[in-house]
Protein backbone atom coordinates (compact mmCIF):
# COMPACT_ATOMS: atom_id res chain seq x y z
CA UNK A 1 0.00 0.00 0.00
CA UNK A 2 1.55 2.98 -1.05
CA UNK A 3 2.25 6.26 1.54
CA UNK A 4 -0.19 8.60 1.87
CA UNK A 5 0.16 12.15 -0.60
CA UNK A 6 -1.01 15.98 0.41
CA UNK A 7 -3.88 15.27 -2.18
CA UNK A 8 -5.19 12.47 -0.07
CA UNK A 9 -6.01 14.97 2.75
CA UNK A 10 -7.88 17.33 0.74
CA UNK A 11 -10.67 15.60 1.18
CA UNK A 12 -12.45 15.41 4.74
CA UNK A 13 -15.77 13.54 5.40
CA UNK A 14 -15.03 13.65 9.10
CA UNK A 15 -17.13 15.81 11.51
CA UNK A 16 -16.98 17.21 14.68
CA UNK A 17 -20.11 17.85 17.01
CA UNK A 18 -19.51 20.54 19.27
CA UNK A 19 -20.19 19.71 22.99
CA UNK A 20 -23.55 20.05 24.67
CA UNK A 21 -22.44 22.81 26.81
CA UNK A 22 -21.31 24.44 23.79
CA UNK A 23 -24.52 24.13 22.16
CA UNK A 24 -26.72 25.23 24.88
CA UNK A 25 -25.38 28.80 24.69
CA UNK A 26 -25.82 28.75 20.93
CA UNK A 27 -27.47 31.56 19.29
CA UNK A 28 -27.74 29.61 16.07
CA UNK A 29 -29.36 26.38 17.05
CA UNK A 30 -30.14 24.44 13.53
CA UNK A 31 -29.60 25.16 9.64
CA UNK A 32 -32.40 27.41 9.09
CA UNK A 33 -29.93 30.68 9.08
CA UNK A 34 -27.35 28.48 6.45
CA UNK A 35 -30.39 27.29 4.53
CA UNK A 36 -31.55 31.48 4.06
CA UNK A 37 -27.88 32.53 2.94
CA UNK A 38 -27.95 29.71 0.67
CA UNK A 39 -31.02 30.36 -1.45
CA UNK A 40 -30.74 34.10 -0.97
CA UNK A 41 -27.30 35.57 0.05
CA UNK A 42 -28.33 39.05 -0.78
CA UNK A 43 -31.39 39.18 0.83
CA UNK A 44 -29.58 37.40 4.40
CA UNK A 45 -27.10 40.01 4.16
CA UNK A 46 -29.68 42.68 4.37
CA UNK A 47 -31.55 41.43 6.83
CA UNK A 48 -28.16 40.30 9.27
CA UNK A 49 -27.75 44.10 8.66
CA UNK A 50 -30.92 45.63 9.18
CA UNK A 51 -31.40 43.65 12.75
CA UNK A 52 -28.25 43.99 13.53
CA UNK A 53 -26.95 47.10 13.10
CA UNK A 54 -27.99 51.04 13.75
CA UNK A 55 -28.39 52.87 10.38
CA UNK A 56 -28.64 56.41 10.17
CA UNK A 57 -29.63 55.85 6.61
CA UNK A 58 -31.05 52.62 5.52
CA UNK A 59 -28.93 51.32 2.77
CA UNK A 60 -30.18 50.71 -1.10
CA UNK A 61 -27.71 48.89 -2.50
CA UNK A 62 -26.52 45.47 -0.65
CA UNK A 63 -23.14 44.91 -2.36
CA UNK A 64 -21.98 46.30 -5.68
CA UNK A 65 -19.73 43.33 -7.22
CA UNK A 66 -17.04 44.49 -9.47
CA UNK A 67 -14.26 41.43 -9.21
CA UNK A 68 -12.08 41.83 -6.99
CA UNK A 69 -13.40 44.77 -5.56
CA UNK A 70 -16.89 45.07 -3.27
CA UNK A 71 -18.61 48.21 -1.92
CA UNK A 72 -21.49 46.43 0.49
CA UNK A 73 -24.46 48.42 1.81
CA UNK A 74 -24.00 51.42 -0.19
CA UNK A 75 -26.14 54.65 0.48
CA UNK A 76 -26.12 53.71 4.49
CA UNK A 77 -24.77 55.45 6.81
CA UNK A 78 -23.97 54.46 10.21
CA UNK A 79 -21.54 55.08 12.83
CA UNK A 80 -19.35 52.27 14.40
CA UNK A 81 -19.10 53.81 17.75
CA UNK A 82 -22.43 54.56 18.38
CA UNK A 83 -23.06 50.84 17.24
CA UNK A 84 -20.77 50.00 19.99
CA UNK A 85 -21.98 52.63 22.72
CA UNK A 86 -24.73 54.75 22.40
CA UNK A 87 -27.68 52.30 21.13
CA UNK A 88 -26.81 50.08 24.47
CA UNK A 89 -26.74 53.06 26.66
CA UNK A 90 -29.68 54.50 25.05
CA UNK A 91 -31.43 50.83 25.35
CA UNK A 92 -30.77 51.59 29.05
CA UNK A 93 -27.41 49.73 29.89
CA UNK A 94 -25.27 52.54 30.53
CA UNK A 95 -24.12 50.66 33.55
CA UNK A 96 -23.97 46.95 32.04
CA UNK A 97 -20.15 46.13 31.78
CA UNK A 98 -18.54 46.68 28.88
CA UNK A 99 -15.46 45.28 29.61
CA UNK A 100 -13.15 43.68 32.49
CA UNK A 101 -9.89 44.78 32.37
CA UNK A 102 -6.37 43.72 33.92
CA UNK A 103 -2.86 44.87 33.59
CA UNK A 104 0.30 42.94 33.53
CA UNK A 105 1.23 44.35 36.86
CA UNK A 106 -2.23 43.37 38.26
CA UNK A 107 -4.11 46.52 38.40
CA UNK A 108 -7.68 46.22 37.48
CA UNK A 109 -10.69 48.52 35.82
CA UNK A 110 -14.30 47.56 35.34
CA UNK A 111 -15.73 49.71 32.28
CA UNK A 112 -19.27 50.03 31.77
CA UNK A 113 -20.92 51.30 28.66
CA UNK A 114 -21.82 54.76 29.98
CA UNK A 115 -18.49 55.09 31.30
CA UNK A 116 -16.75 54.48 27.96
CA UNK A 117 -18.97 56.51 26.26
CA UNK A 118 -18.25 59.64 28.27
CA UNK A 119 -14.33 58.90 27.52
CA UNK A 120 -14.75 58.21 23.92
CA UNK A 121 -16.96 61.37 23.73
CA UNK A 122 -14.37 62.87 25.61
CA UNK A 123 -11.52 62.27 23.74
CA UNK A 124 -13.25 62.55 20.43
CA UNK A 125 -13.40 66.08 21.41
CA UNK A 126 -10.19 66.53 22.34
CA UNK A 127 -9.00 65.40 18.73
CA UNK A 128 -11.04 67.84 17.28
CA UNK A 129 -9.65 70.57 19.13
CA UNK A 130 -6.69 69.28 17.64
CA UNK A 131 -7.71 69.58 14.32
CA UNK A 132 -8.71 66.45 13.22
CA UNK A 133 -11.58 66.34 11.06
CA UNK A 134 -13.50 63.42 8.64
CA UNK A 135 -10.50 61.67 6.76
CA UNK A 136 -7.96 62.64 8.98
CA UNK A 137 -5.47 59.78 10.12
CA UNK A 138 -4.32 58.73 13.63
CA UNK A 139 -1.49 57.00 14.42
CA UNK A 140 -1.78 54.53 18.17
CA UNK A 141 0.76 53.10 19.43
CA UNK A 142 -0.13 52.03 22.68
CA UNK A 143 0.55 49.06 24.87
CA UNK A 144 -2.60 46.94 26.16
CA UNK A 145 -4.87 49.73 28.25
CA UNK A 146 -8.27 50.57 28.64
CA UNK A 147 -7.45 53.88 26.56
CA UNK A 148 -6.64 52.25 23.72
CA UNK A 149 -10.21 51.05 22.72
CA UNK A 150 -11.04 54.77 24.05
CA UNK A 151 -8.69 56.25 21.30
CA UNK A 152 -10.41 53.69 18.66
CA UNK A 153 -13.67 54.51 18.88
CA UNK A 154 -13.06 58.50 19.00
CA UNK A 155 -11.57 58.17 16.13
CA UNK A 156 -14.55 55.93 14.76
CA UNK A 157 -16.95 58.49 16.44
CA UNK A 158 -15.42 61.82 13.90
CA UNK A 159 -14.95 59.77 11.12
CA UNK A 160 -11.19 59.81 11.50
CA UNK A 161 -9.78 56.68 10.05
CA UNK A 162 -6.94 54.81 12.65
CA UNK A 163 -3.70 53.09 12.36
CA UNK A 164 -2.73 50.85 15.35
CA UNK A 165 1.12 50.20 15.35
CA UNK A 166 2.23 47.21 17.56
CA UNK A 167 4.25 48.46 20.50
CA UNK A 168 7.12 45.93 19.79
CA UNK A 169 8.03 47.67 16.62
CA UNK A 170 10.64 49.90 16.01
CA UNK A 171 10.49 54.13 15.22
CA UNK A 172 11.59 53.18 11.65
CA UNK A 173 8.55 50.58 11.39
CA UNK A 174 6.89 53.24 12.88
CA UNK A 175 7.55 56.59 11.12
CA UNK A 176 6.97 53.95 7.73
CA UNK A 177 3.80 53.85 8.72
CA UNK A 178 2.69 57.14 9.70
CA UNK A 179 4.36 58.21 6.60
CA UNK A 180 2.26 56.39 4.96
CA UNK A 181 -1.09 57.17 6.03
CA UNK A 182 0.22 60.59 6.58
CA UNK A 183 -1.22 60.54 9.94
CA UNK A 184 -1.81 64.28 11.84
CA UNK A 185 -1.94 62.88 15.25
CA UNK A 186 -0.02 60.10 17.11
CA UNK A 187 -1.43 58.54 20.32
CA UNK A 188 1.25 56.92 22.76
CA UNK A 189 2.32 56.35 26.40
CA UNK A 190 5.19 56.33 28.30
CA UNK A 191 5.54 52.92 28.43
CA UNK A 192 4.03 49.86 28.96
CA UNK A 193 4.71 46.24 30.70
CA UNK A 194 6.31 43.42 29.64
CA UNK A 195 6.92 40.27 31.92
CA UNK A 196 6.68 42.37 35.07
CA UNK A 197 9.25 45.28 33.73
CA UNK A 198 7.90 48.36 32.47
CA UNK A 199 9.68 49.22 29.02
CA UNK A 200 9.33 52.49 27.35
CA UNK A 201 7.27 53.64 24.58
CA UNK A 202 7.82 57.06 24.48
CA UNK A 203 11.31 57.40 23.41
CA UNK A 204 10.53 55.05 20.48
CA UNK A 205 7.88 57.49 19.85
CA UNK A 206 9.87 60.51 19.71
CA UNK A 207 12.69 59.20 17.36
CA UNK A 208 9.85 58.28 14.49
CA UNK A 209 8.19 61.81 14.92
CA UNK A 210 11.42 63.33 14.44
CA UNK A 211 11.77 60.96 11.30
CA UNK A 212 8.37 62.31 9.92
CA UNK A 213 6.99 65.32 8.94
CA UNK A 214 2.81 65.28 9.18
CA UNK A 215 2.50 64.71 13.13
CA UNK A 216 1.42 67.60 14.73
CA UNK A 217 0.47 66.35 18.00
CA UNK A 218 1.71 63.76 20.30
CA UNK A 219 -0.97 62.41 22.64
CA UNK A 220 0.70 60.68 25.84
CA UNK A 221 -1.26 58.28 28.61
CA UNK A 222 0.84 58.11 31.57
CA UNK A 223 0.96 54.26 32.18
CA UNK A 224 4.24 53.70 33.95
CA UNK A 225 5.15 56.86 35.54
CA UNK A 226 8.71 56.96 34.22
CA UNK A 227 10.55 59.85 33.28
CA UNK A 228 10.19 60.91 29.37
CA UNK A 229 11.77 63.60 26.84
CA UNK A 230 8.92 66.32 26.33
CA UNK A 231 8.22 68.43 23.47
CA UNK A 232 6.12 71.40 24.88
CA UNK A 233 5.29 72.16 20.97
CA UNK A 234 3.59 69.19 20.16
CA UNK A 235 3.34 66.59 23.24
CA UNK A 236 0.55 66.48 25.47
CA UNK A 237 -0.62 64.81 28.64
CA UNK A 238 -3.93 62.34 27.87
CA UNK A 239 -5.33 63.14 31.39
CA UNK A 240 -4.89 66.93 31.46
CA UNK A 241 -6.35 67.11 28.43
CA UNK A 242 -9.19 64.84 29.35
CA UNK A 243 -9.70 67.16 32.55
CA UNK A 244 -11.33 69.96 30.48
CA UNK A 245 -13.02 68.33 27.73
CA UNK A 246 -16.71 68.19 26.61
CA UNK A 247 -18.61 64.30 26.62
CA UNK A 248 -20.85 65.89 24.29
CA UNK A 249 -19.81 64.79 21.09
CA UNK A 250 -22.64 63.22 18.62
CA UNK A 251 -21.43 60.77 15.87
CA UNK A 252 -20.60 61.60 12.58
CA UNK A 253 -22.60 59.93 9.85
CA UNK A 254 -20.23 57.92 7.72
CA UNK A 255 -20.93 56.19 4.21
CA UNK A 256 -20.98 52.27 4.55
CA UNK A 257 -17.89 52.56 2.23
CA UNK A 258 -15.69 55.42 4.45
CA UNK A 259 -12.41 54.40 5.86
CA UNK A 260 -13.10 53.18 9.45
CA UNK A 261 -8.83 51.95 9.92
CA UNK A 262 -5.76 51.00 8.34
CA UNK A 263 -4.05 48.02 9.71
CA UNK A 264 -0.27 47.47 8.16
CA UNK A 265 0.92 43.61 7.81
């Protein structure tokens, strides 16, 4: 009998139930929802959509198909921040948790939905004191904190499109990237934690600013609390500037098809 080849496994009959406790928190519990998107993908796309999602604008067009490119929903608009915050708190779970956090160190912070809808309104104010307007790119490059998801959807909530750098890469990966996107603002910390040690950020941050030329403000969280180079021109303190801002900030309406981020491989 000869050895098997790769063709021989391209071909799988096998299945695999998932368990019963699995299946008892199921929200899809037989084929009925696979049997709709097969005889009518189009018309289960619009529907997912339209139950699923705020619109502003109800949309006209599912998806325009021109291979290899797709524009779905078009003539909707929506906003992906109040999808995330506003219809829950307005549905009356402004204090349902968001999100459970925990830090390397082993600090903690329970977020509800009100409470991270007053700091994304927040700080989606304090980028538009900035200057950043619909179209406008941001630069994060943030370790693992709650302010991170803050500085998402602000962006999200203006219309501002967002490019999260990992904070392992260097200030040439960096400045490649805000070059780029030619991104106005760049969102950072001191430093973060890594096994137990805190490890800077902000130095890395510095040294690709200096290598660009479209920043014009440097947003910093304090995280760590250790010392950092400061640029009274362009850097500023997250929490001072957090101190003074409005939490009035209404979405934008975006276009299905507007940038919402741009995420570098």
């Amino acid at each position: 009998m000869s050895e098997p080849t790769i063709e021989d496994y391209y071909v799988e009959d096998r299945t695999f139930p998932p368990s019963d406790a699995f299946q008892s928190e199921a929200i899809v519990t037989d084929r009925s929802l696979y049997e709709e998107a097969e005889a009518d993908r189009l018309g289960f796309w619009a529907r997912q959509a339209r139950e699923l999602v705020t619109w502003f604008e109800d949309f006209d067009t599912v998806l325009e198909w021109d291979l290899p490119f797709a524009k779905w929903f078009t003539g909707g608009k929506l906003n992906v921040s109040y999808n995330c915050l506003d219809r829950h708190v307005d549905a009356g779970l402004a204090d349902k948790v968001a999100f459970y956090w925990e830090g390397e160190p082993g600090d903690t912070r329970t977020i509800t939905y009100g409470d991270l809808l007053e700091e994304v309104s927040k700080f989606a104010n304090v980028l538009k004191s900035m200057g950043v307007e619909k179209g406008d790119r941001v630069c994060i490059y943030m370790p693992m904190i709650p302010e991170l998801p803050v500085a998402m959807l602000a962006c999200a909530r203006i219309g501002a499109p967002h490019s999260i750098v990992f904070g392992g890469f260097s200030a040439d990966s960096l400045s490649d990237r805000i070059d780029d996107a030619s991104a106005k603002v760049l969102i950072t910390a001191d430093g973060g934690y890594r096994r137990g040690d805190p490890f800077p950020l902000k130095d890395t941050a510095d040294a690709s600013v200096e290598a660009t030329s479209t920043i014009e403000n440097v947003v910093v969280v304090e995280r760590t609390g250790q010392q950092v180079a400061w640029n009274e021109t362009v850097d500023h303190w997250y929490h001072e500037l957090m101190e003074t801002a409005s939490s009035d900030c209404p979405p934008e309406q975006l276009d299905s098809e507007d940038l919402l981020y741009l995420l570098y491989t």
